[in-house]
C-alpha atoms as a PDB file:
ATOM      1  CA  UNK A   1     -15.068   7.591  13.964  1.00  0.00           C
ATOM      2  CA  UNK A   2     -14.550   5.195  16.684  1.00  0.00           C
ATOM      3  CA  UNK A   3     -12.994   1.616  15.075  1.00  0.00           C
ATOM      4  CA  UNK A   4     -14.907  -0.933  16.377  1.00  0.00           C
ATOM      5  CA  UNK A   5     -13.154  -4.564  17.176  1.00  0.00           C
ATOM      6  CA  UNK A   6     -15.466  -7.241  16.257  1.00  0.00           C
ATOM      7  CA  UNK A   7     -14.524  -9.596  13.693  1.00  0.00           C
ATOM      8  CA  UNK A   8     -17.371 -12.413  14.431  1.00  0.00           C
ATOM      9  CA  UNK A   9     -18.976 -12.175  11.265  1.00  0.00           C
ATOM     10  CA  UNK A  10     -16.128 -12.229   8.889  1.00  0.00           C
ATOM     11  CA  UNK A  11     -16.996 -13.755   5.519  1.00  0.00           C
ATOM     12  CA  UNK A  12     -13.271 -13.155   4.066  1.00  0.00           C
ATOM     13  CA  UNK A  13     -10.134 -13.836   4.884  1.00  0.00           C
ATOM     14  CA  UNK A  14      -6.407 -12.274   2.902  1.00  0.00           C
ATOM     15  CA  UNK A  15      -6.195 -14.042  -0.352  1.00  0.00           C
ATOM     16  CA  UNK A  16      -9.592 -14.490  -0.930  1.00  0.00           C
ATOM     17  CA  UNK A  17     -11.157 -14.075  -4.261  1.00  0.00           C
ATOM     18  CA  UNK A  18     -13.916 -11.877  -4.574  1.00  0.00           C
ATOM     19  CA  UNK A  19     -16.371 -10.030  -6.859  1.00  0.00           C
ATOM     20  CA  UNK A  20     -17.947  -6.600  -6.325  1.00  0.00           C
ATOM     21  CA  UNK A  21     -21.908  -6.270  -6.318  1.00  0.00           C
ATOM     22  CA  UNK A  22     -23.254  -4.479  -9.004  1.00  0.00           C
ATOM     23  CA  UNK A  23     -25.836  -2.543  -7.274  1.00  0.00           C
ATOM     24  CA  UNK A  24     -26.899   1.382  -7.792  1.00  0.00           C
ATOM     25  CA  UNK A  25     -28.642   2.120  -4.773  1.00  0.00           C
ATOM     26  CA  UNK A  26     -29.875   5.951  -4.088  1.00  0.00           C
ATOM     27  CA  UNK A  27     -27.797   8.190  -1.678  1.00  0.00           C
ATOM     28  CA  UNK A  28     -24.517   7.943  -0.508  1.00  0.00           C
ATOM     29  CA  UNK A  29     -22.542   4.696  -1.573  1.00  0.00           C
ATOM     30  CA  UNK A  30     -19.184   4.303  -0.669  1.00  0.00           C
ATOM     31  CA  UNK A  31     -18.052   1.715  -3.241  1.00  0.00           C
ATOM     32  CA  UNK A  32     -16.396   3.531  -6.416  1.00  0.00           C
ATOM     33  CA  UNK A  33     -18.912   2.587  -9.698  1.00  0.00           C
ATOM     34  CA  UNK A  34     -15.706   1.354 -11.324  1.00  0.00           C
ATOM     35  CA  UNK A  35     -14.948  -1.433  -9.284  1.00  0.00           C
ATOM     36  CA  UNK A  36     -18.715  -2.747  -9.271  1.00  0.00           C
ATOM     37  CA  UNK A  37     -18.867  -5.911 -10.884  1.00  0.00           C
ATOM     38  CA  UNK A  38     -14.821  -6.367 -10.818  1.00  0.00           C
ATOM     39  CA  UNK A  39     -13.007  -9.066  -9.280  1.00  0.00           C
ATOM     40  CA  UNK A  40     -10.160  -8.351  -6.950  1.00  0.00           C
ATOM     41  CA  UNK A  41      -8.533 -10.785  -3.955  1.00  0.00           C
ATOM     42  CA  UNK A  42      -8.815  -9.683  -0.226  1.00  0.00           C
ATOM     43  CA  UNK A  43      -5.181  -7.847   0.831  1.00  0.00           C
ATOM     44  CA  UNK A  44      -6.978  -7.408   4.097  1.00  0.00           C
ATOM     45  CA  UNK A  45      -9.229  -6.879   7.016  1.00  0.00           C
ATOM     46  CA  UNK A  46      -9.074  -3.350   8.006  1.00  0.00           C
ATOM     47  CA  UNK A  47     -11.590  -3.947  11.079  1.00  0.00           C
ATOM     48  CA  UNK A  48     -14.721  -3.685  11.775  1.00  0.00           C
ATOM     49  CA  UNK A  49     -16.649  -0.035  11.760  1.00  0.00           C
ATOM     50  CA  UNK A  50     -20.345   1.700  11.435  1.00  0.00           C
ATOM     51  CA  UNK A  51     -21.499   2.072   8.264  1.00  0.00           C
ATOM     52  CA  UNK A  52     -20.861   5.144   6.624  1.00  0.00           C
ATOM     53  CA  UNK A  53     -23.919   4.897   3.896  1.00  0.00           C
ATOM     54  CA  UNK A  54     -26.094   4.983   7.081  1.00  0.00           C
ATOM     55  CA  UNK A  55     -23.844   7.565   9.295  1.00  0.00           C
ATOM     56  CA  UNK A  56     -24.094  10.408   6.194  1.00  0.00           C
ATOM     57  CA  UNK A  57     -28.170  10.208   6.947  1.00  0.00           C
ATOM     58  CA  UNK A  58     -27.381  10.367  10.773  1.00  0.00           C
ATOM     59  CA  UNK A  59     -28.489   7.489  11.988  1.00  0.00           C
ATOM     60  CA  UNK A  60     -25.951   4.761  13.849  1.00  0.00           C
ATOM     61  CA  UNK A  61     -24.646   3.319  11.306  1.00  0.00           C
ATOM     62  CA  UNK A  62     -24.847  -0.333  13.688  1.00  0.00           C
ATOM     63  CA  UNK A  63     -23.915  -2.757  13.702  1.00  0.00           C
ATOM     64  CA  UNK A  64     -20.502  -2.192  12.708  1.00  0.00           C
ATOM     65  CA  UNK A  65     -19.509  -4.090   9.229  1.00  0.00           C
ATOM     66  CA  UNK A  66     -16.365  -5.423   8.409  1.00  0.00           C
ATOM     67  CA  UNK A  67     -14.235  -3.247   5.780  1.00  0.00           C
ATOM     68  CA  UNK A  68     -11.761  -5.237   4.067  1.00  0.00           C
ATOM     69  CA  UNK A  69      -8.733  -3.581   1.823  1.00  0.00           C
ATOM     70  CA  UNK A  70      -9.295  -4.971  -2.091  1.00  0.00           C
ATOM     71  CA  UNK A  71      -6.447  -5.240  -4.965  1.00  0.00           C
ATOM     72  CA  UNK A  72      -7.775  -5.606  -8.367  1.00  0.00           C
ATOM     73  CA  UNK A  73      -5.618  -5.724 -11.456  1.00  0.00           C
ATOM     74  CA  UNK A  74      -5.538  -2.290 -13.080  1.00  0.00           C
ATOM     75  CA  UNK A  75      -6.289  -4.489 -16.141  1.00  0.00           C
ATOM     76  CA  UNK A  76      -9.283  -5.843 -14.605  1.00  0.00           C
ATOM     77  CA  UNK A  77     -10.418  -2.210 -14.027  1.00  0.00           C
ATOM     78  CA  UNK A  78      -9.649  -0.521 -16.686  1.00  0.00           C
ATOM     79  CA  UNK A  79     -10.214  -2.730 -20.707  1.00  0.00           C
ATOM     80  CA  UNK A  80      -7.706   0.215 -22.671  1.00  0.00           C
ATOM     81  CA  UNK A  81      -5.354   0.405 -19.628  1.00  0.00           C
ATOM     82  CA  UNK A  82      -1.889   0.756 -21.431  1.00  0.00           C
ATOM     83  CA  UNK A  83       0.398   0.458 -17.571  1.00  0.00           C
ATOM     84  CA  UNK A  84       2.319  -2.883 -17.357  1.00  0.00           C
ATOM     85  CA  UNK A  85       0.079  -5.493 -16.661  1.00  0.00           C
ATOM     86  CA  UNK A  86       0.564  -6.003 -12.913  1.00  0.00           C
ATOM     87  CA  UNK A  87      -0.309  -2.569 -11.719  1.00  0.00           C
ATOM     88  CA  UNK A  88      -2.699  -2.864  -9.004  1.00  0.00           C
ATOM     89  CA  UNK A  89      -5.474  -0.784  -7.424  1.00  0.00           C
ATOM     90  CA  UNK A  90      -6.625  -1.484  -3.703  1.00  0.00           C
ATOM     91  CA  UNK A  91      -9.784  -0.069  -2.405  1.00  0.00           C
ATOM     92  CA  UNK A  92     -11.535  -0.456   0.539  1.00  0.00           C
ATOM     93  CA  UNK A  93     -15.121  -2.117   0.361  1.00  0.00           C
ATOM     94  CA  UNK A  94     -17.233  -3.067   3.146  1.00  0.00           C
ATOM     95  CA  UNK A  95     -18.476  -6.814   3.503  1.00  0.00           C
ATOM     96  CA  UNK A  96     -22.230  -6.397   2.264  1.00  0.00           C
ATOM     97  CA  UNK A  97     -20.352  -5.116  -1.403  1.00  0.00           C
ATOM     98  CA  UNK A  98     -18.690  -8.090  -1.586  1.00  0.00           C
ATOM     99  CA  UNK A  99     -19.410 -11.585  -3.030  1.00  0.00           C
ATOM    100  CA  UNK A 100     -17.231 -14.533  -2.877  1.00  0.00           C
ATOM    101  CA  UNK A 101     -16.620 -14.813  -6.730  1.00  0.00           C
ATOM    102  CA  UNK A 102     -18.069 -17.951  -7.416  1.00  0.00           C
ATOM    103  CA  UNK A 103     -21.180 -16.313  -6.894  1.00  0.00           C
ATOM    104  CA  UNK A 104     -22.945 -14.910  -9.934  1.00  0.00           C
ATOM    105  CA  UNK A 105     -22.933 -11.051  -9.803  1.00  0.00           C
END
């Protein structure tokens, strides 16, 4: 897949709080159902790229969307998670999954 370089239409930035959609669309999503609805904070922008949900039906998959590296608290994940309390999961999520979290969900 051929990274693409535009970051025009970034809504995030590292450090930035945000909050998962909750959304259970038909076909192939590439946001885990466990982190849907979770808050995390931005660790990064991993670049811009085509969008796989449209690439797996073979169309372009254009224009590219931004795909950002998230790290949510295990805790946050997880309500009987018995690791310490700072273990982290990072996932990456593209932009239209995201939310800035003071926005409902």
């Amino acid at each position: 897949m051929r990274r693409m370089s535009s970051s025009d239409h970034l809504r995030f930035r590292p450090g930035d709080r945000v909050r998962v959609r909750v959304a259970y669309p038909i076909g192939h999503v590439r946001t885990p159902y466990y982190v849907r609805g979770k808050s995390g904070i931005i660790e990064r922008f991993c670049g811009s790229f085509p969008n796989p949900e449209e690439l797996a039906y073979a169309r372009p998959g254009l224009p590219a969307m931004a795909l950002y590296r998230v790290r949510f608290l295990q805790t946050e994940l997880w309500t009987d998670y018995a690791g310490h309390a700072a273990d982290i999961l990072e996932a990456e999520i593209y932009q239209h999954w995201l939310q800035a979290e003071d926005v409902p969900s």
